[in-house]
PDB file of N, CA and C in Angstrom:
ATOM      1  N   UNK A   1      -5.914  21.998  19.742  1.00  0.00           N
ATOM      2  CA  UNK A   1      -6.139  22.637  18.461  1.00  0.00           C
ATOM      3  C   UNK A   1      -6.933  21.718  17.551  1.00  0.00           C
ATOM      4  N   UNK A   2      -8.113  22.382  17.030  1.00  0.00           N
ATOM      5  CA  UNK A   2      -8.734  21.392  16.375  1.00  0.00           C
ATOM      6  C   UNK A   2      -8.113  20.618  14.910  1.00  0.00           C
ATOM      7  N   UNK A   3      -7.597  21.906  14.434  1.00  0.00           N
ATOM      8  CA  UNK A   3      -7.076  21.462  13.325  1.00  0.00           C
ATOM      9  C   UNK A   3      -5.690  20.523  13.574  1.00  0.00           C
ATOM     10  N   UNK A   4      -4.949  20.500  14.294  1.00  0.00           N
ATOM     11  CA  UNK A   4      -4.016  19.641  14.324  1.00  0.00           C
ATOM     12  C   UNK A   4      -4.885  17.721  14.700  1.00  0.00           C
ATOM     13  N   UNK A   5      -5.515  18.172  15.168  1.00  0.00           N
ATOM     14  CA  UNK A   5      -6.343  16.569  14.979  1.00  0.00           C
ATOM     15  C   UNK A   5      -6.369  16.532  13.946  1.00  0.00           C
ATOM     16  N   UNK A   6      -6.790  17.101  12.997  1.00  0.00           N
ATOM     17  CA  UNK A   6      -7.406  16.726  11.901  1.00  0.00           C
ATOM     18  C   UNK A   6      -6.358  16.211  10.993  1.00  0.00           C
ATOM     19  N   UNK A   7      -4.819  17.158  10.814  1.00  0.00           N
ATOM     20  CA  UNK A   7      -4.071  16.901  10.160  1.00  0.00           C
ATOM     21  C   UNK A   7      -3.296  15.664  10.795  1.00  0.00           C
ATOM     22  N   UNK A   8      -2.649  15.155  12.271  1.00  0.00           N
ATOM     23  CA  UNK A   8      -2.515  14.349  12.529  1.00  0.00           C
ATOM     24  C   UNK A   8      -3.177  12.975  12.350  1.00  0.00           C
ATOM     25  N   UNK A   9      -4.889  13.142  12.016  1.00  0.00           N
ATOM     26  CA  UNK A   9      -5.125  11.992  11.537  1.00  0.00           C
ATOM     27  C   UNK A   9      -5.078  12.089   9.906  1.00  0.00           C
ATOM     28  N   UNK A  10      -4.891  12.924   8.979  1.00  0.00           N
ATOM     29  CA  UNK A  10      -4.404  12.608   8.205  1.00  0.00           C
ATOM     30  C   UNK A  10      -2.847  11.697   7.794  1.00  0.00           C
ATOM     31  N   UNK A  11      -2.329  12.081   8.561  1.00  0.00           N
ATOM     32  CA  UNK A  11      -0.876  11.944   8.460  1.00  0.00           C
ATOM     33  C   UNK A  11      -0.855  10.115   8.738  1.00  0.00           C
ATOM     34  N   UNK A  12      -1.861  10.014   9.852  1.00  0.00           N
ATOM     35  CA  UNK A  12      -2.100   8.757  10.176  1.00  0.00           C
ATOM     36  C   UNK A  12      -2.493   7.402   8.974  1.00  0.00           C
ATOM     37  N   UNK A  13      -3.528   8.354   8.292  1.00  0.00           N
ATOM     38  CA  UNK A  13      -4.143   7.546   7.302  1.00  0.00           C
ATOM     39  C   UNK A  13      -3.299   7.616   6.288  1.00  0.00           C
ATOM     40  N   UNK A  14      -2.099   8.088   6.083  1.00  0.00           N
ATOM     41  CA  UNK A  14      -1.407   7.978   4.930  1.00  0.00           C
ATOM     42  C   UNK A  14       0.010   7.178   5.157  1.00  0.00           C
ATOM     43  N   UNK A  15       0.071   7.120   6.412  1.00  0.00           N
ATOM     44  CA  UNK A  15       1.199   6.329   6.652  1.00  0.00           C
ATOM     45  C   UNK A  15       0.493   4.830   6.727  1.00  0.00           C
ATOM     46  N   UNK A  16      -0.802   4.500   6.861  1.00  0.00           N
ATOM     47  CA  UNK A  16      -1.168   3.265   6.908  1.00  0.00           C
ATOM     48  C   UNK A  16      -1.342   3.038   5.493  1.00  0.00           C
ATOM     49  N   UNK A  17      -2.039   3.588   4.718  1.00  0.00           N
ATOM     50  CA  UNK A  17      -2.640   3.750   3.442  1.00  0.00           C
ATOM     51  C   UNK A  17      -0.811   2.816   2.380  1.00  0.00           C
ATOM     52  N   UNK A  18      -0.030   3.592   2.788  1.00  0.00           N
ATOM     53  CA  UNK A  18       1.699   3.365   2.482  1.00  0.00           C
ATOM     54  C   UNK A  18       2.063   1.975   2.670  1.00  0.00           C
ATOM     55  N   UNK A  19       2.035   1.828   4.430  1.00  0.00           N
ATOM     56  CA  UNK A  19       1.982   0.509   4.896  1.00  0.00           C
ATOM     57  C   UNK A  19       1.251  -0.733   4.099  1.00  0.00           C
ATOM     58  N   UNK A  20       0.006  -0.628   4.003  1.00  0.00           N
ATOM     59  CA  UNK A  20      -0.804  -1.563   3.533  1.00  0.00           C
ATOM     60  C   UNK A  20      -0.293  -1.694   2.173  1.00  0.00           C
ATOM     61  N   UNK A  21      -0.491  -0.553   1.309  1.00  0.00           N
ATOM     62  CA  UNK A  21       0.001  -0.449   0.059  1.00  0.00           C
ATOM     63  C   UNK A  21       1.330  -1.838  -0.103  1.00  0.00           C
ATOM     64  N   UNK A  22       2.558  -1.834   0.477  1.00  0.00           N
ATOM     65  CA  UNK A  22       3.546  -1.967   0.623  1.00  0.00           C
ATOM     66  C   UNK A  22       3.444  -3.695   1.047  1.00  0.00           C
ATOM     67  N   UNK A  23       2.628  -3.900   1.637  1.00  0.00           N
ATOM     68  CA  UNK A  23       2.467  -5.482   1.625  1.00  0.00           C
ATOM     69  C   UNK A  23       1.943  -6.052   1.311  1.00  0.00           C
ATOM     70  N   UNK A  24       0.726  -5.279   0.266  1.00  0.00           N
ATOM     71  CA  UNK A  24      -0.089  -6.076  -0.563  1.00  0.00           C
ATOM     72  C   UNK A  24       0.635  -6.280  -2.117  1.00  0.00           C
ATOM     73  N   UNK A  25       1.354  -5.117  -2.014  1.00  0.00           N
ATOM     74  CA  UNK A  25       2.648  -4.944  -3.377  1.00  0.00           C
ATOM     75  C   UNK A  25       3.344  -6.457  -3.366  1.00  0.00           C
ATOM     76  N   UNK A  26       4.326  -6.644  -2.203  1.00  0.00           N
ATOM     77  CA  UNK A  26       4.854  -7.653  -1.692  1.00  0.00           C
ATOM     78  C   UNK A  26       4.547  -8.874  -1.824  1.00  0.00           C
ATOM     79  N   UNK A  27       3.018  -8.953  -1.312  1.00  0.00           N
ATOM     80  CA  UNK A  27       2.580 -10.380  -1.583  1.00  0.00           C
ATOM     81  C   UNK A  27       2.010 -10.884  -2.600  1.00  0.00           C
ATOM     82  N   UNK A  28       1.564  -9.755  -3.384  1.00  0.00           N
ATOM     83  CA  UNK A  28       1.198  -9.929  -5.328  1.00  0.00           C
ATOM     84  C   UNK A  28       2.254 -10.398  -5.635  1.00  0.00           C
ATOM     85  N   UNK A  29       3.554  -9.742  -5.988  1.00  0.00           N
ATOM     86  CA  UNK A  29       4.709  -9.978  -6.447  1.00  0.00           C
ATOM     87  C   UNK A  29       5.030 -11.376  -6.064  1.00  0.00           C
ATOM     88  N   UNK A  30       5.315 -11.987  -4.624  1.00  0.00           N
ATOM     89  CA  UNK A  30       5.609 -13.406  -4.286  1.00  0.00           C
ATOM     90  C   UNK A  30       4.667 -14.392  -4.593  1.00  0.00           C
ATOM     91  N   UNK A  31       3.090 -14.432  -5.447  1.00  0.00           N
ATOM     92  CA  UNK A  31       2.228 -14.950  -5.325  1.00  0.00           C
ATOM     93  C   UNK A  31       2.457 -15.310  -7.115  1.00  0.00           C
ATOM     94  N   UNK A  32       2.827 -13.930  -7.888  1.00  0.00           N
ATOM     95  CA  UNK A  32       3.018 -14.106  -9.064  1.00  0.00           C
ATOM     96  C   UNK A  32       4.317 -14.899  -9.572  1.00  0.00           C
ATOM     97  N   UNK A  33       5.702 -14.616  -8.561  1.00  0.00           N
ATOM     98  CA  UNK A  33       6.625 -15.153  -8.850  1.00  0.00           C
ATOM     99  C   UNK A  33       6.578 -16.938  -8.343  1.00  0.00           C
ATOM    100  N   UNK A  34       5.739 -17.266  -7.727  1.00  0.00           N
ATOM    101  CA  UNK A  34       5.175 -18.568  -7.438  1.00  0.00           C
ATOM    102  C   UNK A  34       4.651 -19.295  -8.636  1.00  0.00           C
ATOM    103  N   UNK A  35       4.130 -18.197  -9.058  1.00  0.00           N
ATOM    104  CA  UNK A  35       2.903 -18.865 -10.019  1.00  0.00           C
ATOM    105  C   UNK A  35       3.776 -19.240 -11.812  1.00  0.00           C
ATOM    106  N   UNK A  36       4.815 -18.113 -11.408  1.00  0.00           N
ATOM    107  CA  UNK A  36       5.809 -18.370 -12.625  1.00  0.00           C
ATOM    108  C   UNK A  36       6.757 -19.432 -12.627  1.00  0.00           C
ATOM    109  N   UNK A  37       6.908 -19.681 -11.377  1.00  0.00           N
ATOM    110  CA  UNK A  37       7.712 -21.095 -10.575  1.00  0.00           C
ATOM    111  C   UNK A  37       7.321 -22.751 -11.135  1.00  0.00           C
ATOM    112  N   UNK A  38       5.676 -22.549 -10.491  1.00  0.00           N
ATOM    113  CA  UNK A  38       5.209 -23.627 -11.338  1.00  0.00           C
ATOM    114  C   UNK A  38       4.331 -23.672 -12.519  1.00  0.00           C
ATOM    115  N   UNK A  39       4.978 -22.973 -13.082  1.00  0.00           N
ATOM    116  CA  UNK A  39       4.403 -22.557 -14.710  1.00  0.00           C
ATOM    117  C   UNK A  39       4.971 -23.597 -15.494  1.00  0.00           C
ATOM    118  N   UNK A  40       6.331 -24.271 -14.511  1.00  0.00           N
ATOM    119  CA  UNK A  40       7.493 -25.232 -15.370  1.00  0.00           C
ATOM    120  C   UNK A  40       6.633 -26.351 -15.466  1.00  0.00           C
ATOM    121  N   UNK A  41       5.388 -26.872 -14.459  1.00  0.00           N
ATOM    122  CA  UNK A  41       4.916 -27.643 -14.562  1.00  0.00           C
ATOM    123  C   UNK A  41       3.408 -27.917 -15.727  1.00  0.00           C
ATOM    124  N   UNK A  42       3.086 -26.718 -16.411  1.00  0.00           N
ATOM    125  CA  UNK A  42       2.173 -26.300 -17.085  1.00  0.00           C
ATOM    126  C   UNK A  42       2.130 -27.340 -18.350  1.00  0.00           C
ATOM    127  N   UNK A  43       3.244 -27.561 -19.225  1.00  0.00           N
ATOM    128  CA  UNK A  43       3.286 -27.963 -19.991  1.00  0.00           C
ATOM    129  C   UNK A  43       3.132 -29.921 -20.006  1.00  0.00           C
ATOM    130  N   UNK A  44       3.943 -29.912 -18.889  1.00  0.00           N
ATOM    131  CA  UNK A  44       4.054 -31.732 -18.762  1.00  0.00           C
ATOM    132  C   UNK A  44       2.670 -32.236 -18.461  1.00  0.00           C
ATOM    133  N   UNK A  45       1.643 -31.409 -17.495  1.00  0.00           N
ATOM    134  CA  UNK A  45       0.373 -31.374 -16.864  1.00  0.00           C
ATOM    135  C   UNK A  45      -0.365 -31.570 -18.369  1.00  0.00           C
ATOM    136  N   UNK A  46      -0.206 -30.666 -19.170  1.00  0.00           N
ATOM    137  CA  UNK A  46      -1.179 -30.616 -20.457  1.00  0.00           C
ATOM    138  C   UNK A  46      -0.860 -31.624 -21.015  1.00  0.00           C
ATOM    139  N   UNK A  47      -0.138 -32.316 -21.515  1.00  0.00           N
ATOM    140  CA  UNK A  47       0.616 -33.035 -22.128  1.00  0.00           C
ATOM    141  C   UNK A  47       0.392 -34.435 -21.371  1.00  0.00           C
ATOM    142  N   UNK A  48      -0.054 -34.843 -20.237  1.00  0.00           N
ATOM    143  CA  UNK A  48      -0.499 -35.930 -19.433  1.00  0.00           C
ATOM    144  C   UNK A  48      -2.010 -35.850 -19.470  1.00  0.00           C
ATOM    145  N   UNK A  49      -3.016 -35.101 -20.010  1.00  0.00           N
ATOM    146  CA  UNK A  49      -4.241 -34.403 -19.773  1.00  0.00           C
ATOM    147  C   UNK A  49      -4.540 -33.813 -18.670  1.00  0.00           C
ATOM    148  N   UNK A  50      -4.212 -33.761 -17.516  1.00  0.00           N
ATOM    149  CA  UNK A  50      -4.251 -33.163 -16.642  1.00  0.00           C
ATOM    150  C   UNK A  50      -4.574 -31.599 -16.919  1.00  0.00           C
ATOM    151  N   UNK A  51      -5.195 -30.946 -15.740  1.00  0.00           N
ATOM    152  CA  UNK A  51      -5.867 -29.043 -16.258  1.00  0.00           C
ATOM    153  C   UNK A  51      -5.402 -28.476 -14.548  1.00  0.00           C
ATOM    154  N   UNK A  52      -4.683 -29.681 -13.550  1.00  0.00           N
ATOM    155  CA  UNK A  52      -4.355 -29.316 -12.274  1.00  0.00           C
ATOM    156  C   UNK A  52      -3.551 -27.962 -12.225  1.00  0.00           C
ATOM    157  N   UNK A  53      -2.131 -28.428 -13.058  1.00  0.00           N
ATOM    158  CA  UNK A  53      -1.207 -26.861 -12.716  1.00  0.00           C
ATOM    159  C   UNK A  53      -1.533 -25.919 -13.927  1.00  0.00           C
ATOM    160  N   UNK A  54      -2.122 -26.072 -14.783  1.00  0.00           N
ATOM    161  CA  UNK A  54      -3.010 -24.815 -15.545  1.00  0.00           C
ATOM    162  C   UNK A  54      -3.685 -24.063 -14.627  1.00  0.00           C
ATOM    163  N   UNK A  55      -4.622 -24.528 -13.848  1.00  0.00           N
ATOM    164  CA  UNK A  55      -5.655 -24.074 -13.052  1.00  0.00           C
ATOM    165  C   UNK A  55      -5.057 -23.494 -11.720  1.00  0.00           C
ATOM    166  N   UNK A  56      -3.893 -24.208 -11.084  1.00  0.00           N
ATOM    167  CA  UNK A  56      -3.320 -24.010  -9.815  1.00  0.00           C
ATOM    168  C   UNK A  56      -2.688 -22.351 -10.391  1.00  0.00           C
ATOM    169  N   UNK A  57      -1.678 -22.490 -11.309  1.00  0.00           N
ATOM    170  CA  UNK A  57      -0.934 -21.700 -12.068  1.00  0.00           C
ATOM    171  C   UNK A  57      -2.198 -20.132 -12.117  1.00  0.00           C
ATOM    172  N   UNK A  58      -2.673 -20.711 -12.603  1.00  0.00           N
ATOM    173  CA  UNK A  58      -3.755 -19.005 -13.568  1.00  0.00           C
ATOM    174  C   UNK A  58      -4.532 -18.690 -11.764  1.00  0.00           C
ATOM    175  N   UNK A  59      -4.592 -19.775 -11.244  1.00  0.00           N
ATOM    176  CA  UNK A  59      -5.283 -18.831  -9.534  1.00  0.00           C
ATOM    177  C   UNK A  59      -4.474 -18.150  -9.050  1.00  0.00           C
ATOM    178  N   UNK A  60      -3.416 -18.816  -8.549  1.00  0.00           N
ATOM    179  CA  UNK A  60      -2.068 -18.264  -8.091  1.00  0.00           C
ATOM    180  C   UNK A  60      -1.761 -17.216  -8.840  1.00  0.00           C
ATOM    181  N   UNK A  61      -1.236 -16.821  -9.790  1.00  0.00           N
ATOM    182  CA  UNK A  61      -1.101 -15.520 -11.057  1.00  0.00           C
ATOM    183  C   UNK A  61      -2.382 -15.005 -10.174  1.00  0.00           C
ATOM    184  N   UNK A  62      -2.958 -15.156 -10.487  1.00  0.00           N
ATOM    185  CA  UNK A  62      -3.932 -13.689 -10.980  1.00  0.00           C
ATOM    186  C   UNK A  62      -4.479 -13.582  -9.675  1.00  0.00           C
ATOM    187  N   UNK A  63      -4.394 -14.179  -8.359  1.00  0.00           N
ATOM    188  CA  UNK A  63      -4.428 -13.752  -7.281  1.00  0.00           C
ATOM    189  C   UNK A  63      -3.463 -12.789  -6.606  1.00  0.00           C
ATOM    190  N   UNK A  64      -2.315 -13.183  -7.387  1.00  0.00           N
ATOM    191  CA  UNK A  64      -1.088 -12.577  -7.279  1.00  0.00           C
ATOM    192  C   UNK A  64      -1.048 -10.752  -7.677  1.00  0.00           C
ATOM    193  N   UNK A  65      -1.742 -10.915  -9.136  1.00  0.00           N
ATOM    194  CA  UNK A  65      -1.674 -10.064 -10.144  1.00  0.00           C
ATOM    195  C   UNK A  65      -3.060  -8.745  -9.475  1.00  0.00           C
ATOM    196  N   UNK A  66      -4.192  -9.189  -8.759  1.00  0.00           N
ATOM    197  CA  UNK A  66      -5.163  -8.572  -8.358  1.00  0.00           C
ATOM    198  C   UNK A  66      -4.327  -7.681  -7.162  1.00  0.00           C
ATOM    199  N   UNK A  67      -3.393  -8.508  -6.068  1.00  0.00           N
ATOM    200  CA  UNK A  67      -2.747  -7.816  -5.112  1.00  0.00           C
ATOM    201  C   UNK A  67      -1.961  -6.820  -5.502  1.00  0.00           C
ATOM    202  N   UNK A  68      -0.984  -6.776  -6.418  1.00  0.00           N
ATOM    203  CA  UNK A  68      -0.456  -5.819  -6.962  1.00  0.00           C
ATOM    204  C   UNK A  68      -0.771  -4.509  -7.421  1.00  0.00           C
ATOM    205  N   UNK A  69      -2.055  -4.924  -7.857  1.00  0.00           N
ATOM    206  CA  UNK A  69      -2.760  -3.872  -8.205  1.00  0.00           C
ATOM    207  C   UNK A  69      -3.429  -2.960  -7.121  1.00  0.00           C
ATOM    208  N   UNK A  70      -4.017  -3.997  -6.217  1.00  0.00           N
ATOM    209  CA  UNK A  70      -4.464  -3.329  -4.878  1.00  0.00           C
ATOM    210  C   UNK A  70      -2.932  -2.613  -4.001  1.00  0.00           C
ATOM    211  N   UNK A  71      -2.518  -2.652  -3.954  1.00  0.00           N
ATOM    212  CA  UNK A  71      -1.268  -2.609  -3.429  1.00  0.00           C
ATOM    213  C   UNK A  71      -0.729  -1.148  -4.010  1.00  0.00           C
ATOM    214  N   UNK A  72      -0.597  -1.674  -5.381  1.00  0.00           N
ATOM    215  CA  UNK A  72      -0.225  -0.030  -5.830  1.00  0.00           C
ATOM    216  C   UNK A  72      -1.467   1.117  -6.230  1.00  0.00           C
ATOM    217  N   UNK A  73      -2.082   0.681  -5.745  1.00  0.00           N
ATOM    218  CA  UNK A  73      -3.742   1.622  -6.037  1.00  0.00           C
ATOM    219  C   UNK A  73      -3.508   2.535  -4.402  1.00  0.00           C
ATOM    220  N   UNK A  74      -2.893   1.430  -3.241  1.00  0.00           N
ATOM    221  CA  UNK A  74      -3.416   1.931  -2.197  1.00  0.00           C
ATOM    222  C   UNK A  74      -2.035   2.890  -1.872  1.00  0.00           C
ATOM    223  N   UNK A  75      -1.246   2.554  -2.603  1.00  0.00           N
ATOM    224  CA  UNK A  75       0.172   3.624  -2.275  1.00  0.00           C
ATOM    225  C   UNK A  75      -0.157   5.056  -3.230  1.00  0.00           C
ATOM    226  N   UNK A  76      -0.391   4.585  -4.019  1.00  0.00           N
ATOM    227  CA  UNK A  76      -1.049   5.779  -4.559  1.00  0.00           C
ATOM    228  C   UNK A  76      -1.717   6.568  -4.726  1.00  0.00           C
ATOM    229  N   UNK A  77      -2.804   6.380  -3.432  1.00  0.00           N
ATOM    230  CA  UNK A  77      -3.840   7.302  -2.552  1.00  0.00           C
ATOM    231  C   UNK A  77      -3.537   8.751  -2.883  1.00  0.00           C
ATOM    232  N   UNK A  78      -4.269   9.169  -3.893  1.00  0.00           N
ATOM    233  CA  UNK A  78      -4.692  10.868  -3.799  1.00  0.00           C
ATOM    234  C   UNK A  78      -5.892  11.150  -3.368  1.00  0.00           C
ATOM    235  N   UNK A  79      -6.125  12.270  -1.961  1.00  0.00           N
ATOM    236  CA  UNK A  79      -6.976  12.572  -1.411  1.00  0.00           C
ATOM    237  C   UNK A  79      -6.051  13.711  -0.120  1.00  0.00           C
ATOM    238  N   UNK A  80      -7.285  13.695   0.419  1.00  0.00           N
ATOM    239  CA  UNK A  80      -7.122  14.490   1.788  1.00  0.00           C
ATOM    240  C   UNK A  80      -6.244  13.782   2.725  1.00  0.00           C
ATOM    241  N   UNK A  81      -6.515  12.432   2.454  1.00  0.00           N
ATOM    242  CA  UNK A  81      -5.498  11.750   3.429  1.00  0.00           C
ATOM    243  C   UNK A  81      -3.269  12.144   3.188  1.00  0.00           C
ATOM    244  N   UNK A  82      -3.261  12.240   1.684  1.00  0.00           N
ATOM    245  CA  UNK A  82      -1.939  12.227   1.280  1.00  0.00           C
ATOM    246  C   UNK A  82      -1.122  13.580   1.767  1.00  0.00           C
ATOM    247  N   UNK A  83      -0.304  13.593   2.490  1.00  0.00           N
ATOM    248  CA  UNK A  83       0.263  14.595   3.022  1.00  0.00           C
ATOM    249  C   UNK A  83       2.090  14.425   2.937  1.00  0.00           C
ATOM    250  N   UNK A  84       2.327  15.153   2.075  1.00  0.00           N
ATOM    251  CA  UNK A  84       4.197  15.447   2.007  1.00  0.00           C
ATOM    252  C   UNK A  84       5.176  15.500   3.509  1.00  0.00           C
ATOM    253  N   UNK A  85       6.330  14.975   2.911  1.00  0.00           N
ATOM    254  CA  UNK A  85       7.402  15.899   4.063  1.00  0.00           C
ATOM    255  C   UNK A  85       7.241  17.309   4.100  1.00  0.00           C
ATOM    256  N   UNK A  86       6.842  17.939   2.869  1.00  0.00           N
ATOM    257  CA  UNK A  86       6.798  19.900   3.419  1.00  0.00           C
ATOM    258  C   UNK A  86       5.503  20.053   3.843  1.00  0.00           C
ATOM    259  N   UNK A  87       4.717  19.277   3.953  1.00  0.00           N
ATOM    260  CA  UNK A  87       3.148  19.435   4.495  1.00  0.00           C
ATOM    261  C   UNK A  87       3.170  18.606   6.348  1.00  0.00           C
ATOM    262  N   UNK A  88       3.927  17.753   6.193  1.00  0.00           N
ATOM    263  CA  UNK A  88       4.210  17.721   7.709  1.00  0.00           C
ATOM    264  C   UNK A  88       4.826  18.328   8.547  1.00  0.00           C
ATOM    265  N   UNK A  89       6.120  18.975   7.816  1.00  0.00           N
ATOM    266  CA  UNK A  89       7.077  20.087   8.154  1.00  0.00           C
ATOM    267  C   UNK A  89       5.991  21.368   8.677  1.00  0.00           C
ATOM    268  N   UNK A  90       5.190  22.034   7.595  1.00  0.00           N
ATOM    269  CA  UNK A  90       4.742  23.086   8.089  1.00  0.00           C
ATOM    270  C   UNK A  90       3.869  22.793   8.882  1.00  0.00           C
ATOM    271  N   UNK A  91       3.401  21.659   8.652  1.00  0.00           N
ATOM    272  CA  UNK A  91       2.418  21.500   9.794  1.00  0.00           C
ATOM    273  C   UNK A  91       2.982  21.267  11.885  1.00  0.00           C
ATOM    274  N   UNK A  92       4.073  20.777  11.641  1.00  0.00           N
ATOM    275  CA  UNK A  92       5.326  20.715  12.732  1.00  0.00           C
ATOM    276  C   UNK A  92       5.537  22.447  13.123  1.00  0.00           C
ATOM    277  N   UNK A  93       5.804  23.220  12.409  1.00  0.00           N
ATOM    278  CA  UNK A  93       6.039  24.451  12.737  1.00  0.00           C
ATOM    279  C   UNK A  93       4.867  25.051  12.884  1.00  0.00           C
ATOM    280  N   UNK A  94       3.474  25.199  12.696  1.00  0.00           N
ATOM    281  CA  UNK A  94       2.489  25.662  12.829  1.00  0.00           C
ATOM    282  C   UNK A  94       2.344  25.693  14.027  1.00  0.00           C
ATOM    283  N   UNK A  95       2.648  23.697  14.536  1.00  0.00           N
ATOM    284  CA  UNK A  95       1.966  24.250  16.014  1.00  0.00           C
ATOM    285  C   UNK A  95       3.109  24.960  16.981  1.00  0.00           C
ATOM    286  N   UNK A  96       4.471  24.394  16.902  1.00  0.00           N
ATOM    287  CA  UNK A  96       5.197  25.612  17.324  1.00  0.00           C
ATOM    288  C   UNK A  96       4.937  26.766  17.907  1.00  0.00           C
ATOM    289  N   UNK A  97       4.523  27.509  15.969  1.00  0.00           N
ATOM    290  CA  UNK A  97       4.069  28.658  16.422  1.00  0.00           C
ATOM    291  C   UNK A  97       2.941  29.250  17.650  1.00  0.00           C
ATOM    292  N   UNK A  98       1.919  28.430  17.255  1.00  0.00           N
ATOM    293  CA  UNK A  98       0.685  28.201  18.218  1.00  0.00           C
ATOM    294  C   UNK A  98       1.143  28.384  19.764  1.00  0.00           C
ATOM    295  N   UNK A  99       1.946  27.161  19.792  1.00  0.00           N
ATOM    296  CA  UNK A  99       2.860  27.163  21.122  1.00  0.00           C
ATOM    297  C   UNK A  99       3.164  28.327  21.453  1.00  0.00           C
ATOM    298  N   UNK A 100       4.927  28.435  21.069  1.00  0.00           N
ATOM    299  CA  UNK A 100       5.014  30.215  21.290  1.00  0.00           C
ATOM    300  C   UNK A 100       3.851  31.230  21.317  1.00  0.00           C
ATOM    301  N   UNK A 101       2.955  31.021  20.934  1.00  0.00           N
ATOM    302  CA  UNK A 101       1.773  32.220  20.913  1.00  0.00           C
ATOM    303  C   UNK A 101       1.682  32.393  22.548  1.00  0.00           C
ATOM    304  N   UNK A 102       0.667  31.000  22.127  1.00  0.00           N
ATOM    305  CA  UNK A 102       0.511  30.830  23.736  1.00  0.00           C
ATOM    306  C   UNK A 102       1.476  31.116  24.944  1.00  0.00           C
ATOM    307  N   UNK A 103       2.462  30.679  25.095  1.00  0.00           N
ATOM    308  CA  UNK A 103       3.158  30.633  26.482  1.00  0.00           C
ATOM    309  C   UNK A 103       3.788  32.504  26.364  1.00  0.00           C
ATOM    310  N   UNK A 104       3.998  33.348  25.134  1.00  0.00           N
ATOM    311  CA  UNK A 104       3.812  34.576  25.105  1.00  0.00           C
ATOM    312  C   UNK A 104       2.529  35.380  25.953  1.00  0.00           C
ATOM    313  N   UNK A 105       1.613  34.932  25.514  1.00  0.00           N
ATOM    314  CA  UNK A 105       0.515  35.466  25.673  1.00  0.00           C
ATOM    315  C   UNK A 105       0.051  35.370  26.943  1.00  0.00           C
ATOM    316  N   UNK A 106       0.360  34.073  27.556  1.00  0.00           N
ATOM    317  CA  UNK A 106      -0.062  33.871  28.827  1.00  0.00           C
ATOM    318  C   UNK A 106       1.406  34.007  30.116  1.00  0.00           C
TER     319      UNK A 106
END
C-alpha cells in the first residue's frame, strides 16, 4: 500500500524528531547546570584579574542554553512528520481494514 509507506515513514520521522529532541533537551540542561556549578568560581576569578571562568562559564551556559533550545524546537516539530496516538491508531486499523478487504475478496 502506498500510502502506508508514507505514513509509516512519517511515524518514523517523528519518533526520531522526539528522540533527538529529548537528548539535546538533556544535554542543554547538564551543560547549563555545569555552567551554574562553576559560576561559584566567577567571582574569585574577577577579583584575581583573571577572565578564565567568566569566559569558561558564558561558553558552557550558552552552549548549554543553544541545546535547549534546539532540543525543544525539535520536540516540537509541527509538520507532516507529527502524527498522534489517534492518528496511528487509525492508521493501525486502516490497514486492517485493507487486509480484511483483501483476503475477502480473494
Amino acid at each position: 500500500m502506498p500510502g502506508y509507506d508514507r505514513d509509516q515513514v512519517a511515524i518514523d520521522n517523528t519518533v526520531e524528531n522526539r528522540r533527538l529532541g529529548s537528548e539535546l533537551l538533556t544535554a542543554g540542561w547538564v551543560l547549563m547546570c555545569m555552567g551554574g556549578m562553576y559560576g561559584v568560581f566567577v567571582f574569585i576569578s574577577l577579583r584575581d584579574g583573571s577572565w578564565f571562568w567568566p569566559i569558561s562559564v558564558g561558553v558552557v551556559g550558552g552552549a548549554g542554553f543553544v541545546l535547549a533550545v534546539m532540543g525543544t524546537l525539535y520536540r516540537r516539530a509541527i509538520g507532516p512528520t507529527r502524527l498522534g496516538r489517534r492518528d496511528i491508531a487509525r492508521t493501525l486499523r486502516q490497514q486492517k481494514q485493507d487486509e480484511d478487504e483483501e483476503r475477502t475478496v480473494a
